[in-house]
Protein backbone atom coordinates (compact mmCIF):
# COMPACT_ATOMS: atom_id res chain seq x y z
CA UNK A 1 181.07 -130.96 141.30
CA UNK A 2 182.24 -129.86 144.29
CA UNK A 3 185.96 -127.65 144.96
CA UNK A 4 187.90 -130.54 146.75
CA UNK A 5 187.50 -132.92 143.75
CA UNK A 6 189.27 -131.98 140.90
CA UNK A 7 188.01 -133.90 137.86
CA UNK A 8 190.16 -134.15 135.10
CA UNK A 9 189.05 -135.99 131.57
CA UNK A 10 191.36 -137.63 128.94
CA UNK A 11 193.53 -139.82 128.83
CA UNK A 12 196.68 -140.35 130.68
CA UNK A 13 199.01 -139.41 128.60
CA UNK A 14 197.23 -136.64 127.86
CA UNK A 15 197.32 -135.48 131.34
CA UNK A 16 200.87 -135.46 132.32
CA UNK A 17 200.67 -135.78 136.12
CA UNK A 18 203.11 -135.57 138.29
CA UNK A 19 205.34 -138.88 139.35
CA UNK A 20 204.45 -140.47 142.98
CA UNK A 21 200.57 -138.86 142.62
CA UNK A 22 197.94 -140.88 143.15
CA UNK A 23 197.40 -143.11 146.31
CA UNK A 24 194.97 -145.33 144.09
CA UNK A 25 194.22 -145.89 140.46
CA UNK A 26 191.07 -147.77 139.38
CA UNK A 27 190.54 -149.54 135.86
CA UNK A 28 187.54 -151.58 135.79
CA UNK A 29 187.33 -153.38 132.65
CA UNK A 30 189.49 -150.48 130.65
CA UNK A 31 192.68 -152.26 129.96
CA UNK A 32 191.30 -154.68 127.56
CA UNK A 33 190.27 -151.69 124.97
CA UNK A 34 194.11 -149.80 125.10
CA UNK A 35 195.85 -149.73 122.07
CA UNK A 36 199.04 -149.23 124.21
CA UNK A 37 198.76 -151.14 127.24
CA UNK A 38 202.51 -151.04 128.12
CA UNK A 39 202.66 -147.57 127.61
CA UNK A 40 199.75 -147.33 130.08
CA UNK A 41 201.82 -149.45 133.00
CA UNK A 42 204.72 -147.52 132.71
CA UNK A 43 202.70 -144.84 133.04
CA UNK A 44 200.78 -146.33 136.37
CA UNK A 45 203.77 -147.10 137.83
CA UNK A 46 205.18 -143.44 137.44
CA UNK A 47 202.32 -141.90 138.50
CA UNK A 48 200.90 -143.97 141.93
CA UNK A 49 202.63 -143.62 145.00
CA UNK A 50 204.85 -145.95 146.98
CA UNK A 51 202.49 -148.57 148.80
CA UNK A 52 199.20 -147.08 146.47
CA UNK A 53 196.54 -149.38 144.96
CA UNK A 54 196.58 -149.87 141.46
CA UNK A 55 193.06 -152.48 140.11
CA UNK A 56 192.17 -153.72 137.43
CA UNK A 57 189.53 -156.03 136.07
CA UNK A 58 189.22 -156.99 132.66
CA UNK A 59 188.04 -160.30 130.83
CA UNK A 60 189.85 -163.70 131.89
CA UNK A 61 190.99 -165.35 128.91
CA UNK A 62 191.80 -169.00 130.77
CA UNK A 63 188.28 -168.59 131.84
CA UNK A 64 185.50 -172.03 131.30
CA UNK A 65 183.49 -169.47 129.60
CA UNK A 66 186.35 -168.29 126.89
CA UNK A 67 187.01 -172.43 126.23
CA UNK A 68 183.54 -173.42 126.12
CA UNK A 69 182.21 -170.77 124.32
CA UNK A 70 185.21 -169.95 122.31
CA UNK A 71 184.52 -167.23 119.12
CA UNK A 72 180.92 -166.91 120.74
CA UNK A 73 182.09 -165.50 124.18
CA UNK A 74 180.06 -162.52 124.89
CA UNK A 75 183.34 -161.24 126.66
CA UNK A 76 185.43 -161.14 123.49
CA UNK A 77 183.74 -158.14 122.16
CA UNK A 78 184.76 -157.38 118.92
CA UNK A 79 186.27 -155.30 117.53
CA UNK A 80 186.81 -153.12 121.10
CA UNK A 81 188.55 -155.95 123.00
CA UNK A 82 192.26 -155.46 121.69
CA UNK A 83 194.17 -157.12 124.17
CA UNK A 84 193.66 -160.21 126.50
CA UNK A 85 195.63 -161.87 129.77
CA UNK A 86 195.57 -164.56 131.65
CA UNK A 87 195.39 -163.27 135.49
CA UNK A 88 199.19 -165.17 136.09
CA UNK A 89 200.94 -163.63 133.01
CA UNK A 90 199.34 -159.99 134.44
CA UNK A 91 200.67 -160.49 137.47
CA UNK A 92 203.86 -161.25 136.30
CA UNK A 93 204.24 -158.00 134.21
CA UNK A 94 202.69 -156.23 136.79
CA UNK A 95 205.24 -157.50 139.45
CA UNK A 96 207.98 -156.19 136.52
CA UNK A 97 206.61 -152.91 137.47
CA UNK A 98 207.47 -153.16 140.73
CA UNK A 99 204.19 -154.39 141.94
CA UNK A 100 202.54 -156.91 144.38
CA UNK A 101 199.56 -158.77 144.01
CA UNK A 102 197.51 -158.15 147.30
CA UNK A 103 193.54 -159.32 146.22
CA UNK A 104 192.21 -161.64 143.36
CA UNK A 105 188.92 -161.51 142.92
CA UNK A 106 186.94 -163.70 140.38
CA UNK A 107 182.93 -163.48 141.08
CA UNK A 108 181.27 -161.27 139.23
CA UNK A 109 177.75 -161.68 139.74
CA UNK A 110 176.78 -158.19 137.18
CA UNK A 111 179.46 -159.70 134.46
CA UNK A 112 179.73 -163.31 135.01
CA UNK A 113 176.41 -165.21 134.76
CA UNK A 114 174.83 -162.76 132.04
CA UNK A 115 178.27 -163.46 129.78
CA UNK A 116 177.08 -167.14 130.13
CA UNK A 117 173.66 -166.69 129.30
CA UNK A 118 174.66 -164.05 126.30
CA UNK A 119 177.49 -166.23 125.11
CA UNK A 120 174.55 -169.16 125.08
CA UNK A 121 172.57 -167.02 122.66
CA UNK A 122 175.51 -166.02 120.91
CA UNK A 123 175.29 -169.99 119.36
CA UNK A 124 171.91 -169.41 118.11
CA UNK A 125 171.76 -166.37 116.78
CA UNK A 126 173.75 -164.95 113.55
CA UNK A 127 174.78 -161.59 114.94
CA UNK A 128 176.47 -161.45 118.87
CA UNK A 129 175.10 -160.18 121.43
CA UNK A 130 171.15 -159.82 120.57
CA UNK A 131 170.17 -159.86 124.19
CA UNK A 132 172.76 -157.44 125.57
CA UNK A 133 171.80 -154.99 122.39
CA UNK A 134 168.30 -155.24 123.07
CA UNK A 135 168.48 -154.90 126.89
CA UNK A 136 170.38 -151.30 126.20
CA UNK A 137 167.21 -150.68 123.58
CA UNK A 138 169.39 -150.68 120.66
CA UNK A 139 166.68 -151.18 118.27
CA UNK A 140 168.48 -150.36 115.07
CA UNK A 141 171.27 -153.77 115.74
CA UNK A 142 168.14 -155.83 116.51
CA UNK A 143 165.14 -154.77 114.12
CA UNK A 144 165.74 -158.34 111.84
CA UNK A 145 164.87 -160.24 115.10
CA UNK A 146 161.04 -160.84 115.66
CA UNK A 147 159.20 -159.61 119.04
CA UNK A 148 159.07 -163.47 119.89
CA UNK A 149 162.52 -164.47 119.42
CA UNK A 150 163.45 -161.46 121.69
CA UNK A 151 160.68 -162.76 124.02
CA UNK A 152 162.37 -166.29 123.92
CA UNK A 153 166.12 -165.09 124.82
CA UNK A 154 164.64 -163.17 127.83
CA UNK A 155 162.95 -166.21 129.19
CA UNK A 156 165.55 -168.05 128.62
CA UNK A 157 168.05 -165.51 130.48
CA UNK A 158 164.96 -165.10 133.58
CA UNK A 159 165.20 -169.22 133.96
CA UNK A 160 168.99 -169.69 132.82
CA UNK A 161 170.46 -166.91 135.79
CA UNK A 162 170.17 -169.03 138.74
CA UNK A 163 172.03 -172.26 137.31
CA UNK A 164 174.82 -169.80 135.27
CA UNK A 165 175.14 -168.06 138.96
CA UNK A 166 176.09 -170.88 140.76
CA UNK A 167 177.90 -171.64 137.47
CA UNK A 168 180.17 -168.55 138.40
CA UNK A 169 180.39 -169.40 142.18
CA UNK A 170 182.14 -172.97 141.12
CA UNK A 171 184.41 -170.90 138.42
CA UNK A 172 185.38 -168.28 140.64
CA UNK A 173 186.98 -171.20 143.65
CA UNK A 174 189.15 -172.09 140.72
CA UNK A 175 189.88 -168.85 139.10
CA UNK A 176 188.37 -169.51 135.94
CA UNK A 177 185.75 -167.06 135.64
CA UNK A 178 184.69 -164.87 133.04
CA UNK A 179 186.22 -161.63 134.38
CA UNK A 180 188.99 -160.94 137.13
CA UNK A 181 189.91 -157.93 139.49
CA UNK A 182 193.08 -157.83 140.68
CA UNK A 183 194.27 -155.73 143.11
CA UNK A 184 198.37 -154.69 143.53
CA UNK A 185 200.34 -152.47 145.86
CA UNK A 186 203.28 -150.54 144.51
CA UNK A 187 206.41 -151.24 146.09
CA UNK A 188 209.04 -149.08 145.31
């Protein structure tokens, strides 16, 4: 830590800063898990400054990887995923803020192509997210899956990456990738 940073933890609300703060305000795949998230933008748009950055990036719902994969999209993640936009409606409510879109952003090659591959295993397997559990060593959620069956989804992530990757790349022209970031500027 160092003295010009001061680091506050909690949440928001909990923090009760000051309106016309912060010059920038980062949530990177946060908004998704608030059990308030209205609360939370009235909040924002207290708290940043005239003409400060407010992101976000979260999961995009009108994404080809929500349709095709549906109840088996690795970016659904039950039960912490409580709330879900399409990147239009957001901007709308965010512009009822008194916000302006500046940035979209749609690639995500660290979210994007392993979603696809995960969501891919997702149809095969009985529980969600095998791969992604056994990746972070969770050995407790996957100790009913054999060493070889483990062995199998890694292959198939090692060989599936490059095609789900340019997968993304087509998604993202169109805005229908698996996650968004979305930058605004606050107006007023």
């Amino acid at each position: 830590r160092t003295p010009e940073i001061k680091l506050k933890v909690g949440s928001l609300e909990q923090n009760d800063f000051p309106e016309n703060y912060f010059d920038a305000i980062t949530l990177f795949h946060v908004f998704e898990h608030l059990a308030e998230p209205k609360q939370m933008l009235e909040i924002i748009a207290k708290i940043i400054k005239t003409n400060g950055i407010v992101v976000f990036s979260f999961p995009n719902i009108s994404s080809f990887q929500s349709k095709i994969f549906k109840g088996k999209w690795l970016h659904l993640d039950p039960p912490r995923h409580l709330f879900f936009f399409e990147p239009k409606d957001f901007i709308n409510i965010m512009q009822g803020h008194g916000f302006k879109i500046i940035k979209k952003h749609y690639f995500s090659l660290e979210q994007n192509p392993f979603g696809a591959v995960q969501s891919s295993l997702n149809l095969t397997t009985k529980k969600r997210e095998v791969l992604f559990e056994s990746l972070k060593g969770n050995k407790n959620y996957i100790k009913e899956y054999s060493k070889l069956n483990l062995f199998f989804q890694k292959i198939f992530f090692v060989f599936s990456m490059p095609f789900f990757s340019l997968f993304d790349l087509f998604s993202s022209v169109l805005g229908k990738s698996a996650t968004v970031e979305l930058t605004f500027i606050k107006l007023k």
